[in-house]
Each structure stands twice: as C-alpha cells, then as structure tokens.
Protein backbone atom coordinates (compact mmCIF):
# COMPACT_ATOMS: atom_id res chain seq x y z
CA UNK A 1 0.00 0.00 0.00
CA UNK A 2 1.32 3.24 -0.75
CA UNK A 3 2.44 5.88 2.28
CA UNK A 4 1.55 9.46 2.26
CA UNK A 5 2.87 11.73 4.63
CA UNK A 6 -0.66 13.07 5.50
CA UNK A 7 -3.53 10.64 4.95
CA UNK A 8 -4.10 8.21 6.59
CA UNK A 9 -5.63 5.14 4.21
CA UNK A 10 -7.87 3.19 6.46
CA UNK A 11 -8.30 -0.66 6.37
CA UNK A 12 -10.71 -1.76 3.15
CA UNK A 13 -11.01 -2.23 -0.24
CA UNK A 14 -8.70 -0.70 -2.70
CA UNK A 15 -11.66 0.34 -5.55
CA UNK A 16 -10.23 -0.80 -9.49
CA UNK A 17 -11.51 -0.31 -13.13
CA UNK A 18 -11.12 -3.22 -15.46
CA UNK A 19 -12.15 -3.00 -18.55
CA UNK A 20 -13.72 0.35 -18.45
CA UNK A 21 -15.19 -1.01 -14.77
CA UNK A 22 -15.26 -0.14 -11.41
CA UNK A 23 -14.60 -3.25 -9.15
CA UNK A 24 -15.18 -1.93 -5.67
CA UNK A 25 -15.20 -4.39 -3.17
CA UNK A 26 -17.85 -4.31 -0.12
CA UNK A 27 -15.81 -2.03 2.17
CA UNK A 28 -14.57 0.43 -0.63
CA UNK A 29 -12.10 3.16 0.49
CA UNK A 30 -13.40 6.38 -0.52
CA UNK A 31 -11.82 9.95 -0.53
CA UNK A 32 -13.55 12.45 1.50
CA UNK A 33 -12.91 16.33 1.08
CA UNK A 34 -14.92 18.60 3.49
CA UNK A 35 -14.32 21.61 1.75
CA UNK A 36 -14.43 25.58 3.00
CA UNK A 37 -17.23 26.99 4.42
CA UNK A 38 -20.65 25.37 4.77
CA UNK A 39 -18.87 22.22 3.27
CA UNK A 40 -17.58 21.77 6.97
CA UNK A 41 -21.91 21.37 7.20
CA UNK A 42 -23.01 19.47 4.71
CA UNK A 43 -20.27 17.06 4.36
CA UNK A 44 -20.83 15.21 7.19
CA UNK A 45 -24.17 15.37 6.96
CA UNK A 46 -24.09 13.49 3.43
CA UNK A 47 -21.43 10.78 5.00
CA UNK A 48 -24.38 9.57 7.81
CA UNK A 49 -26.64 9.95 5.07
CA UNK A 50 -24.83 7.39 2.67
CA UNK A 51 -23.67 5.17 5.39
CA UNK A 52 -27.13 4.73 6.71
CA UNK A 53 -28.55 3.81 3.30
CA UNK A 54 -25.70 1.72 2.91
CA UNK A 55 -26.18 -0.19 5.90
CA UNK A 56 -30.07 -0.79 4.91
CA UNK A 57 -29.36 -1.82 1.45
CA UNK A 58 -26.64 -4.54 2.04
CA UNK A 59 -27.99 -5.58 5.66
CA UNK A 60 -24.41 -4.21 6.97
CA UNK A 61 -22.52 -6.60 4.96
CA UNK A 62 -20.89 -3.38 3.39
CA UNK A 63 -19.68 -0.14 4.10
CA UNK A 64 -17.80 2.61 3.14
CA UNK A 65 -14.14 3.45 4.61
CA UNK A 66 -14.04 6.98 4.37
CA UNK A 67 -10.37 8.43 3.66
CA UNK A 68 -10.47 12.07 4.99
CA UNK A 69 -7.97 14.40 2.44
CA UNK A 70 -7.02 17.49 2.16
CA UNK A 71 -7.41 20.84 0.38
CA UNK A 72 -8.48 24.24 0.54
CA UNK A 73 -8.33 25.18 3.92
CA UNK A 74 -7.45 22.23 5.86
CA UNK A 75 -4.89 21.69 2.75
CA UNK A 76 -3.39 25.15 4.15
CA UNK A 77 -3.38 23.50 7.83
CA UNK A 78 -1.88 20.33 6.78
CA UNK A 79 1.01 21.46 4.18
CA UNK A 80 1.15 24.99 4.09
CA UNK A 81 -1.27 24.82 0.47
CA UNK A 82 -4.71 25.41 -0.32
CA UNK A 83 -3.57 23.02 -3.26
CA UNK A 84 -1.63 19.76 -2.14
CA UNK A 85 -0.03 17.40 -4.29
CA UNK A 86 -0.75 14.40 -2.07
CA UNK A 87 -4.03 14.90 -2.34
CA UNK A 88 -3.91 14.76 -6.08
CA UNK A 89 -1.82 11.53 -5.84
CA UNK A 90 -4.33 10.64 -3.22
CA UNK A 91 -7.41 10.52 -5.51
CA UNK A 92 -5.32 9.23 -8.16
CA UNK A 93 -4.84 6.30 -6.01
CA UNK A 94 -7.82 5.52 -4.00
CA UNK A 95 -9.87 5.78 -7.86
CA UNK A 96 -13.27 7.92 -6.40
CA UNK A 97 -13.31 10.66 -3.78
CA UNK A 98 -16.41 13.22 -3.18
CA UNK A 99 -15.65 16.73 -1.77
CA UNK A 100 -17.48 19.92 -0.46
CA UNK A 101 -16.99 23.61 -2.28
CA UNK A 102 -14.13 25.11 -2.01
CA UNK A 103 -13.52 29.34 -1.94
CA UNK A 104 -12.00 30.59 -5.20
CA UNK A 105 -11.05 34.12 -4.94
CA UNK A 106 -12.53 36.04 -8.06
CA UNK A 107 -10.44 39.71 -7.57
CA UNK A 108 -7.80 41.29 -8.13
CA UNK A 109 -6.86 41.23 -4.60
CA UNK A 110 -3.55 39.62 -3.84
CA UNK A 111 -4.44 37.24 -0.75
CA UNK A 112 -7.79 35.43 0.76
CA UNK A 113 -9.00 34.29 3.39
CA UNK A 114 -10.28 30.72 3.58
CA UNK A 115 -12.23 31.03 6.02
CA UNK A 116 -14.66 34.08 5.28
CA UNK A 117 -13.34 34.09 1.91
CA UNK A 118 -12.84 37.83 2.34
CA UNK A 119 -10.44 39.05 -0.21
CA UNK A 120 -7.41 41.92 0.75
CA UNK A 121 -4.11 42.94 -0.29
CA UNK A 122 -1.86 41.54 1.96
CA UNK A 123 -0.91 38.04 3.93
CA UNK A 124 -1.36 37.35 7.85
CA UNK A 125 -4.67 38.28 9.64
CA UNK A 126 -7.68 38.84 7.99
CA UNK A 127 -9.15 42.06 7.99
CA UNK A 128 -12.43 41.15 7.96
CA UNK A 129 -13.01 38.16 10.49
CA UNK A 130 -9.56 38.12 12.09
CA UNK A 131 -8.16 34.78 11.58
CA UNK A 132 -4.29 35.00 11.29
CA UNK A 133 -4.08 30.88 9.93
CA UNK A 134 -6.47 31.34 7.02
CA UNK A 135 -4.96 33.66 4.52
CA UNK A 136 -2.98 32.74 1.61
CA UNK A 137 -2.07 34.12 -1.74
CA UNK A 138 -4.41 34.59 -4.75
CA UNK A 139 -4.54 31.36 -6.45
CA UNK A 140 -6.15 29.61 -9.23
CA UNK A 141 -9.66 27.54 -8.59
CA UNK A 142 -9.35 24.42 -6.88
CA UNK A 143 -11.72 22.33 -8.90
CA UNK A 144 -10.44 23.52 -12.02
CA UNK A 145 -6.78 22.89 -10.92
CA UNK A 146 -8.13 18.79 -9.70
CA UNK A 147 -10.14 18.22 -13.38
CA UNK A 148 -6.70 19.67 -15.35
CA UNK A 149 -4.68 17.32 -13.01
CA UNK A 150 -6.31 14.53 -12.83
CA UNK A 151 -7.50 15.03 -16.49
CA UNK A 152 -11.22 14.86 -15.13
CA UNK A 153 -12.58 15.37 -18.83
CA UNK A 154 -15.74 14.91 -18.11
CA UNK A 155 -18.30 17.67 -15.73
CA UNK A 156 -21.48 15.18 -15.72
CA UNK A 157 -24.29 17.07 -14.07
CA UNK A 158 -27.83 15.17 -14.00
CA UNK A 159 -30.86 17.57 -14.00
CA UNK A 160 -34.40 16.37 -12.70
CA UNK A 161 -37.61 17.69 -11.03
CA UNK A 162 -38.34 16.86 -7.34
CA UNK A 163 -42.15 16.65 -7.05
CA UNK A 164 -43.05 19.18 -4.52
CA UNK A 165 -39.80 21.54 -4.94
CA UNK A 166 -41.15 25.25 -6.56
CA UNK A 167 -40.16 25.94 -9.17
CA UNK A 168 -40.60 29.02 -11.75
CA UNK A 169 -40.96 26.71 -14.72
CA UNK A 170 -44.45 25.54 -15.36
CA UNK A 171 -42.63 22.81 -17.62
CA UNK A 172 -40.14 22.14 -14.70
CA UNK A 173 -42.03 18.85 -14.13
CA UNK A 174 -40.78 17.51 -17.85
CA UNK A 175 -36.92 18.02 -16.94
CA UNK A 176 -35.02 15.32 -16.84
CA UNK A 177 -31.39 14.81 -18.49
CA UNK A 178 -28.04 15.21 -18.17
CA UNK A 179 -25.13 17.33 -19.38
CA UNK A 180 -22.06 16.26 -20.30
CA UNK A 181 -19.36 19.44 -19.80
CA UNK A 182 -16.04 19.46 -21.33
CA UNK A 183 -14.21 19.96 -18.44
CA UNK A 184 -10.40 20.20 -18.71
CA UNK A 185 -10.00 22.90 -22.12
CA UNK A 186 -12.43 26.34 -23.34
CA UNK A 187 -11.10 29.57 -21.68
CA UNK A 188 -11.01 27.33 -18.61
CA UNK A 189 -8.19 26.13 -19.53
CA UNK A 190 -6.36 29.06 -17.46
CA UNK A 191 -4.27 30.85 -20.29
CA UNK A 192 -5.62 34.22 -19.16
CA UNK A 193 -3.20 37.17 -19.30
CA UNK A 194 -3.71 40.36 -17.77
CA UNK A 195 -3.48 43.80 -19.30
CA UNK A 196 0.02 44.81 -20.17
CA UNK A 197 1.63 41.72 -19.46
CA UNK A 198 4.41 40.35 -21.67
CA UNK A 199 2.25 37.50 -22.71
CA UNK A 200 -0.67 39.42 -23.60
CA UNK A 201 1.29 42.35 -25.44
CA UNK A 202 2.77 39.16 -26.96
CA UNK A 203 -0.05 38.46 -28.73
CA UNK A 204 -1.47 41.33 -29.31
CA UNK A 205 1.36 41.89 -31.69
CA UNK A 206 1.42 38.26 -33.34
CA UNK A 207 -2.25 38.94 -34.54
CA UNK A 208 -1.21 42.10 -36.05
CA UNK A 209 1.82 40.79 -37.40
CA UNK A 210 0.06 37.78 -38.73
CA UNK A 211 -3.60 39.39 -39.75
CA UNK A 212 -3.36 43.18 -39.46
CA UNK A 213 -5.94 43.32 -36.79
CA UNK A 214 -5.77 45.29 -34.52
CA UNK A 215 -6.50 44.41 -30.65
CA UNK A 216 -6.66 47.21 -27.93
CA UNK A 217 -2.98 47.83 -26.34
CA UNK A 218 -4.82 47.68 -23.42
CA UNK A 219 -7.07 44.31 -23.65
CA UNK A 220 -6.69 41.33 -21.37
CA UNK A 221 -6.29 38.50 -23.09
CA UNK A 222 -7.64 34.80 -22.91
CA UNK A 223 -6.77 31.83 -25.23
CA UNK A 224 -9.72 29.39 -25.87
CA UNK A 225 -8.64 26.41 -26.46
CA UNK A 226 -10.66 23.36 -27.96
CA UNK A 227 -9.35 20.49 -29.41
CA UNK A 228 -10.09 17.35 -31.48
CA UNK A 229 -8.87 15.24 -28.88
CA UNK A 230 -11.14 16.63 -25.79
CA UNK A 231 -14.25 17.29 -27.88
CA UNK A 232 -14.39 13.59 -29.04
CA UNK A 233 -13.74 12.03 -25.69
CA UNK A 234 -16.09 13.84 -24.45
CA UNK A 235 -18.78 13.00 -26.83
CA UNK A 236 -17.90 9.79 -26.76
CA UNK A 237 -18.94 9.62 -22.80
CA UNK A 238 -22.04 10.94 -23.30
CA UNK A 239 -22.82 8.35 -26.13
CA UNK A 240 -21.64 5.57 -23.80
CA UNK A 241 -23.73 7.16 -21.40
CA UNK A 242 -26.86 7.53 -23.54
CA UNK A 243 -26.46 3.90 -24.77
CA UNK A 244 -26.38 2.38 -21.37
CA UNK A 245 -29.20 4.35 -20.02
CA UNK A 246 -31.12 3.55 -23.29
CA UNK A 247 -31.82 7.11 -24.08
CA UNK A 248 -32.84 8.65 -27.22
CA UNK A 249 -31.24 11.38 -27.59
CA UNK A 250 -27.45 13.00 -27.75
CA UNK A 251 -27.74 17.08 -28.51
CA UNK A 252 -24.64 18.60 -29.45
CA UNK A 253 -24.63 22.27 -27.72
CA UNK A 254 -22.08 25.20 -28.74
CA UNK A 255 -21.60 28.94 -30.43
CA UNK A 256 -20.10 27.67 -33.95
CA UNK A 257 -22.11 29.96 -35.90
CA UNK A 258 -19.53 32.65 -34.45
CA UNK A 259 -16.72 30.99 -32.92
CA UNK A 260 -15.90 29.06 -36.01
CA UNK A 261 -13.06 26.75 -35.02
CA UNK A 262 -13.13 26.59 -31.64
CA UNK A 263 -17.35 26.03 -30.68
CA UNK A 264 -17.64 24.57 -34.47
CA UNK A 265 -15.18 22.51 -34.74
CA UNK A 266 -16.32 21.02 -31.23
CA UNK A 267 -19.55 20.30 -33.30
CA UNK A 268 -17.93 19.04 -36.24
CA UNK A 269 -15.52 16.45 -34.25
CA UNK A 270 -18.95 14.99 -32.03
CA UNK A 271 -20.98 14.40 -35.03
CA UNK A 272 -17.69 12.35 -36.36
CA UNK A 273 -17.41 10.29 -32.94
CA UNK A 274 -21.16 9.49 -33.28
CA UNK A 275 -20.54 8.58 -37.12
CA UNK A 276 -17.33 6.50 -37.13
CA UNK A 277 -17.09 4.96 -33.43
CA UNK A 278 -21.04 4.87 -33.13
CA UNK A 279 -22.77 4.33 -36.39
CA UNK A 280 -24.73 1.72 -36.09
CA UNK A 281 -26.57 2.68 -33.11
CA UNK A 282 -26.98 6.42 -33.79
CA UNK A 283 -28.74 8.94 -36.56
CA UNK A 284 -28.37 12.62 -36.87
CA UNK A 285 -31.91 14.34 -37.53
CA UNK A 286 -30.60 14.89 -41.30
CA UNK A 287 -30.74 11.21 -41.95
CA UNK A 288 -34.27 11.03 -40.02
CA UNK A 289 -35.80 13.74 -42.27
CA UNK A 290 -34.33 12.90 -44.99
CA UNK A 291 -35.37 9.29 -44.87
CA UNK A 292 -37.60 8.09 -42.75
CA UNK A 293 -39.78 11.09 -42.41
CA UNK A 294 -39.00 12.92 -39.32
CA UNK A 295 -39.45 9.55 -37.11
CA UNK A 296 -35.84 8.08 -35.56
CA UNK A 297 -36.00 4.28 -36.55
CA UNK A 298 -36.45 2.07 -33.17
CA UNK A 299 -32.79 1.27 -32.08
CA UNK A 300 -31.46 4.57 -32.85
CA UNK A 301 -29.94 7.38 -30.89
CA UNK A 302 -30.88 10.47 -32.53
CA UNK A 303 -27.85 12.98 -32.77
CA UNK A 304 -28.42 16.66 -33.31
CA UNK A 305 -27.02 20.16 -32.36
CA UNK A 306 -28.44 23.26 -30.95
CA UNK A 307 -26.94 26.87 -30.83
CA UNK A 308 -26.42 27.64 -27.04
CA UNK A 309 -28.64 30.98 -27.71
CA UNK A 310 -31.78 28.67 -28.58
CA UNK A 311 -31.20 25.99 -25.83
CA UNK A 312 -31.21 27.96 -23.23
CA UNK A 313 -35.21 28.86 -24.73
CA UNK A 314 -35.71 25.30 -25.35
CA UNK A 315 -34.68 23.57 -21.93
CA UNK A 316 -37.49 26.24 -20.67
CA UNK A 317 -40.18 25.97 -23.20
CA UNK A 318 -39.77 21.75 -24.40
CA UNK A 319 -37.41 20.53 -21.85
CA UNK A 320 -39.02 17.14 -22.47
CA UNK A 321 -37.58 17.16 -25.96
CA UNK A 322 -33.73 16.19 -24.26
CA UNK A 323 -31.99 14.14 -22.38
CA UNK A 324 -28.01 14.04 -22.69
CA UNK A 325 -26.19 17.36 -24.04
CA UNK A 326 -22.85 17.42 -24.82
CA UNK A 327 -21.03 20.68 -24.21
CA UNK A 328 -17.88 22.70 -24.77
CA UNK A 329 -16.72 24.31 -20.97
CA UNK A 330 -17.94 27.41 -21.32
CA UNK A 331 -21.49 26.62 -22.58
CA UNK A 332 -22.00 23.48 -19.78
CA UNK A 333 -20.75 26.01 -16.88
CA UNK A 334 -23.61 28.07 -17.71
CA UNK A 335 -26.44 25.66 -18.98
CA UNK A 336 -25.94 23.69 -15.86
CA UNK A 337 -26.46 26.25 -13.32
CA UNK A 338 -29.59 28.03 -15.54
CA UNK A 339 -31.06 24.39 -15.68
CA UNK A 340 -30.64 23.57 -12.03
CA UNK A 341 -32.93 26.85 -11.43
CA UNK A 342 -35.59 25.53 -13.41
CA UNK A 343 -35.88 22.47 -11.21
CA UNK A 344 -35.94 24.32 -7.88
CA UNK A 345 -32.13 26.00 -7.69
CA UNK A 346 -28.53 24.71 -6.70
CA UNK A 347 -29.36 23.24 -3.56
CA UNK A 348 -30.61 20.04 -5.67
CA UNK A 349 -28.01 19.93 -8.13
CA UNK A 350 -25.66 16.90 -8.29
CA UNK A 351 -22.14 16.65 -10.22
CA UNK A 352 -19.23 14.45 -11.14
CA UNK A 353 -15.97 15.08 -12.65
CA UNK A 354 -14.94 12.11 -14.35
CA UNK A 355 -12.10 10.35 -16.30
CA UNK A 356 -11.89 6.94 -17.75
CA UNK A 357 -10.36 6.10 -14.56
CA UNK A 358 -11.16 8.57 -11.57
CA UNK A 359 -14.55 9.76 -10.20
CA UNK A 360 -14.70 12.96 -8.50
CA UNK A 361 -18.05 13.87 -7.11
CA UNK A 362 -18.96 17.27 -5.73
CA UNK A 363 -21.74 20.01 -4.01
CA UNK A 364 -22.21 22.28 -7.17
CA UNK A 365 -22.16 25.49 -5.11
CA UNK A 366 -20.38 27.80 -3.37
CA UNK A 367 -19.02 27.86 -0.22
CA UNK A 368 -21.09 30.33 1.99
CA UNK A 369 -19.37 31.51 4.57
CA UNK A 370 -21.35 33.37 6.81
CA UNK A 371 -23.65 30.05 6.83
CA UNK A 372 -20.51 28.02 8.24
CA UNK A 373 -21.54 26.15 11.46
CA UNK A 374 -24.56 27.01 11.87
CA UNK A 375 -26.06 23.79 11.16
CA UNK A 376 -28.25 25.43 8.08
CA UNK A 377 -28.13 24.90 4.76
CA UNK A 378 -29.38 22.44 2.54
CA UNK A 379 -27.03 19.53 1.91
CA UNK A 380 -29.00 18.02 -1.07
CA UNK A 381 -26.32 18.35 -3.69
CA UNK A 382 -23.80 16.73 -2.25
CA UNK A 383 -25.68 13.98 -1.24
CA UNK A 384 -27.37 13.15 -4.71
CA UNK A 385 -23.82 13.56 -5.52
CA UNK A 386 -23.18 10.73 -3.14
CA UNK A 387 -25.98 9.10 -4.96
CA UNK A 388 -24.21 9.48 -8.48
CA UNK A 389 -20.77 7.94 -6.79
CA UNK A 390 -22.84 4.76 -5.47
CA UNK A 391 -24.48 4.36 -8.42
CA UNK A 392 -20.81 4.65 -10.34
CA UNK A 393 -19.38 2.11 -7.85
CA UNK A 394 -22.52 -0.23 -8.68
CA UNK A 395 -24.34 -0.05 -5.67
CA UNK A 396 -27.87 1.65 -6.89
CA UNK A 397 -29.52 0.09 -4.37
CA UNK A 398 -28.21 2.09 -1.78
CA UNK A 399 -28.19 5.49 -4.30
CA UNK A 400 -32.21 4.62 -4.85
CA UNK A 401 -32.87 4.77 -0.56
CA UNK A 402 -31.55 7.81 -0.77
CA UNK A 403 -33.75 8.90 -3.77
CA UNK A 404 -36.60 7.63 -2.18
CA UNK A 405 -35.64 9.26 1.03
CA UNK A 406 -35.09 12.84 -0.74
CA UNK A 407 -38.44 12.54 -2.71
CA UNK A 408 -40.59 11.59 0.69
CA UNK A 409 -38.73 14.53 2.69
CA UNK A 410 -39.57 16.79 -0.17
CA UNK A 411 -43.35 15.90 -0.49
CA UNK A 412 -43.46 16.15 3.22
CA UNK A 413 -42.35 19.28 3.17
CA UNK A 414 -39.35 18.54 5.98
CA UNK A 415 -36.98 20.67 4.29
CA UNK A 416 -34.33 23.45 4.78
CA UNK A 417 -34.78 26.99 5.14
CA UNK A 418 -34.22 28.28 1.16
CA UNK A 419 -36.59 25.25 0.22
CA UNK A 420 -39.40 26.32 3.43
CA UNK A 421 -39.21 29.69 2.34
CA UNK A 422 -40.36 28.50 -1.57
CA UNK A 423 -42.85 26.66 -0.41
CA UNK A 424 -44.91 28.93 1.60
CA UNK A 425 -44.29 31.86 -0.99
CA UNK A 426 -46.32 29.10 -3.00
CA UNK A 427 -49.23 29.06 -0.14
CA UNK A 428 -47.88 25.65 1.85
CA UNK A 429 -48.91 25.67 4.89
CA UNK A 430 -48.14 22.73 6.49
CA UNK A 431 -44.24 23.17 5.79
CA UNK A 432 -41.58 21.79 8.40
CA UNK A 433 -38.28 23.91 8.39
CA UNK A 434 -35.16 21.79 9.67
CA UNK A 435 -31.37 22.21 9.58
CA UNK A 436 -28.83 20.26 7.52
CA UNK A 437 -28.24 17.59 10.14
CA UNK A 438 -32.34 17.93 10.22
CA UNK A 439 -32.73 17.27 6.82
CA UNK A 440 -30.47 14.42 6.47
CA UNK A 441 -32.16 12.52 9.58
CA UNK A 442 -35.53 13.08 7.34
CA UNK A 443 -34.02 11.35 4.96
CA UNK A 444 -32.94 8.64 6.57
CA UNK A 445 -36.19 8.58 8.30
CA UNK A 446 -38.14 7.92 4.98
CA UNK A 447 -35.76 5.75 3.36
C-alpha cells in the first residue's frame, strides 16, 4: 500500500476499473474532502446519510471506509497549500473521492482568506473576520486545478424535477437529463493574461503581425482552447452514457455559428465520434428527415445540435424534448447552473468530474461563509452527488434509498430553510423547516 505523509488510508477495499469497470469491493475506500465553508456542514451530513442507506441496502454486509484528504483550507493547515499534491496523488490512487466547495477568490486582490473568503491585499490576519491561519495568496480555482490534473474530462451534471420543490418553470415537471461538460479545455483552460503583461502584449502583436488586426494595447487577453482530442472524448462519454441508459437522444450544444473553429469545430468532431465509433446505433436528424420522415427508426440514438442561444429557450419551453447534451466548458458552466434553477435552484443539483479512470463527485455550489456552522443549509447536492458515486461504484440500491428518502422529505415538506421559504411563498402551509443535520435525519427517516 502506498504511504503518504498526510492521509491516513484506512483498512478496506482498494476500488479498481477493469475493462472500463469499477470493481469496488464491499468495504470500498473512498476519498472524503470537506471543503471551506458550509462544506464543513453538509459534508458530514451526506457521510451519515450514505452510510445509513448503505447499511439498509446490504444488511451491513458493506460499508464505506471513508479516507479524509485534504485541500483548501485544511490543505493550508496540513502542508502549508490550499492546493496539495498528495491529495492529487491521493485521488489518483484511491480511484473515487467526493468533496465539499471550495472558496475561489474572483479579484484582483492579492491574498484570501479561507475562512470568510474575504479578499485583501496583503498576507497574515484577515481584515475582515480576524483569523491569522487562514490567509494565503491569490490562487487559481481548486476544482479547475483537480479536473486539469487529474484530467477529469468529463463535468457530468444530471438535472431532474423533485415533485413538490417550486419551481418558476411551469414545464419544470418535464426536466429530466443530463449534461455532459467538457471539463479540462475552453477559456477554462487558465491561459488568461492580464493587461500589459508580456504575454498578452505578446499576442497582441502576433495577430497584427500575422492578420493586421488590430487588438486594444490595453485588452486582457484569454486563449480558448478546444481540441479534437477533448471534444471527441467527451462526446464519446455521453454516447456511452446515452447507450447504457437507453436514451434517445445526444444534442450537441455550442456557439459555432460565431466561434468558427473553436465552438464549431467542437460540433464538427462529435458528429464524427457518433458517425465513425457509433454508427450503427446512432442517426443525426438529417438522416431522419431525410429518410424516414422525421421519425428516428427504433434502435437509434438520434444525434443533433443546438446553438447555445436557442437551448437555453428550449430547456425552458420543451425541456421534455432532451436528455443528454454534450457541451464545450464554457457553454456546460452556464447551462448547468440556468437548468438547475428551473428544477428548484442549486441546492438540488448533483455533479461528477470524471475520467476513464477517476470519479470525483462534488456540491455544485459555493461555499457560503457566513452560513458556516450554523447547522443550516441544505445539503442536497452533495448527497445526490453521493448518490451518483454509489451508483458509479454499482451499488444503486443504496443510491435509490436515498432517492426515495429525498423525494418523501420533499413531499413532506421537511426541508431546509431556502426550500421552506419556496414553499410557503407558493401558499404551503403545512411546511416543516429543519437544519442540515435535520434534513439528512428526514431522509434517513423515509428511506
């Protein structure tokens, strides 16, 4: 077994992929990152959650072996980073891991604070909540910096309605799919140059050496990068994905009509994958109109593409009419988020970030600071994240408790204070507000 200096691998089951599979053993060991902020909250909260379903699915004849790691914050604590290598190596090892948010400093400030994630221009104490052991220098998101290296390709975010849950979309009952992000390349890719800097002067200079245009001396400047190799792995996951799940459609989402080579050629390479690796199970809606009369032949996974302008109208106004989307960065960072608020908001929203090998689950939010402690928040995305890891290990079972635990709490209306206050703006009356811990126990409770 391999040593780390920091974590501390507890006795279980070493989780494998063969053949494109996870082998996971009945005592898995599975990387745990609180996070900053609330994710000191809801973390926990989601462990009892998962253990508890766990337990009632297999009769306790499995369990998980939680592997605490580090980053963020207690990454500062431990090494002296917000950012630690061994817990890269860490994940890389143990195979899955699911973590809290983590704060990302989005100034121009020079240092942060991790714990209120107040932003300032100098190290030591914060100015704001007066911690002198949480400040650190400006740095570079942590999620991104995990997906680029752990080459986490693939942002899969599923998108459904919980009955009960208001919601501003009178269609919000018909949602139900999944997006596959591009997660490693786009403009998050982290070539992003600031005004006057040598790089950025750089290239303002190549483009008029090499085109004659012209680009404002003082522009920042950000490289967008797609490429062939990204955009068709990428597809090719969500075809896998729609093929397994027997789905019937794959929509191809991006801005090619303007960005030419970047967003086009994105479309261009996942209509190849679907042609050449994929053929004889998929049909673009060319073929279907051109031969069989607007109806997809039984069998078939329809492939077509949508500008991101009109999907973001059409996930509102015929939601119904998709169910896996394959997107560029960019275009998934934003489509996710907008289609989580038609279902009810964030609080509900699960996510993975995934590579043939490595699953990285996550709370799609933010960290909330002045939330941390008190016991309040809703911890739903993390644990239908949770669900999407125990379904990726194999063990639905467990995942569907938890489903069925979530719906009951939900249509009971024993819910958290963001979800209470929808509800009776709606007219509920007979509406239950709980904390975190609260929430999870009601859960468990209705499992």
């Amino acid at each position: 077994m391999v040593q780390f200096k920091e974590v501390k691998i507890p006795e279980g089951d070493l989780i494998q992929t063969k053949n494109g599979k996870i082998e996971a053993g009945d005592h898995p060991i599975i990387g745990v990152l609180r996070g900053d902020g609330i994710g000191l909250d809801i973390t926990p909260v989601m462990q009892h959650v998962v253990d508890e379903a766990v337990n009632k699915a297999y009769g306790g004849q499995r369990g998980i072996a939680w592997c605490p790691l580090y980053a963020g914050l207690e990454g500062l604590h431990h090494y002296g980073t917000e950012f630690p290598d061994e817990t890269v190596e860490a994940i890389r090892y143990l195979k899955v891991a699911i973590k809290g948010p983590f704060t990302t400093p989005i100034g121009e400030e020079t240092h942060v604070c991790l714990y209120c994630a107040h932003q300032q221009y100098h190290g030591g104490k914060c100015d704001k909540c007066g911690r002198e052991d949480g400040v650190t220098k400006r740095f570079r998101s942590i999620n991104v910096r995990f997906r680029q290296r752990l080459d986490l390709y693939a942002c899969v975010r599923p998108v459904r309605y919980f009955e009960g849950v208001p919601s501003p979309n009178k269609y919000a009952s018909k949602v139900n799919f999944i997006l596959f992000r591009e997660n490693t390349e786009d403009v998050y890719a982290g070539y992003d140059y600031e005004r006057g800097s040598e790089v950025a002067t750089a290239i303002i200079k190549l483009i008029k050496d090499m085109t004659g245009r012209e680009i404002r001396s003082d522009s920042g400047i950000g490289v967008k990068p797609i490429s062939e190799f990204g955009s068709k792995r990428l597809m090719r996951a969500a075809l896998k994905w729609a093929i397994q799940q027997n789905l019937p459609s794959v929509t191809i989402v991006h801005k090619g009509n303007i960005m030419k080579f970047t967003e086009g050629s994105f479309k261009k390479w996942a209509y190849e994958v679907a042609a050449e690796e994929f053929g004889d199970k998929t049909i673009t809606e060319k073929e279907v109109w051109d031969n069989f009369d607007g109806k997809v032949p039984e069998g078939k996974i329809l492939i077509k593409d949508r500008i991101a302008d009109s999907i973001f109208q059409q996930i509102q106004t015929r939601p119904d009419e998709y169910s896996v989307l394959a997107l560029p960065n960019l275009e998934g960072d934003f489509l996710s988020d907008a289609a989580i608020a038609l279902v009810g908001g964030l609080g509900l929203g699960p996510g993975s970030n995934m590579s043939d090998e490595i699953g990285l689950f996550e709370a799609t939010h933010g960290t909330a600071p002045k939330y941390t402690g008190m016991d309040k928040v809703n911890p739903g995305s993390i644990i239908l994240s949770a669900v999407m890891m125990l379904n990726h290990m194999g063990w639905s079972e467990a995942g569907d408790l938890i489903i069925n635990g979530m719906e009951k709490a939900i249509h009971d209306a024993v819910v958290t204070y963001d979800l209470a206050r929808l509800m009776r703006r709606e007219g509920r009356e007979d509406v239950t507000e709980v904390s975190c811990s609260g929430f999870g126990q009601a859960i468990i409770d209705r499992m």
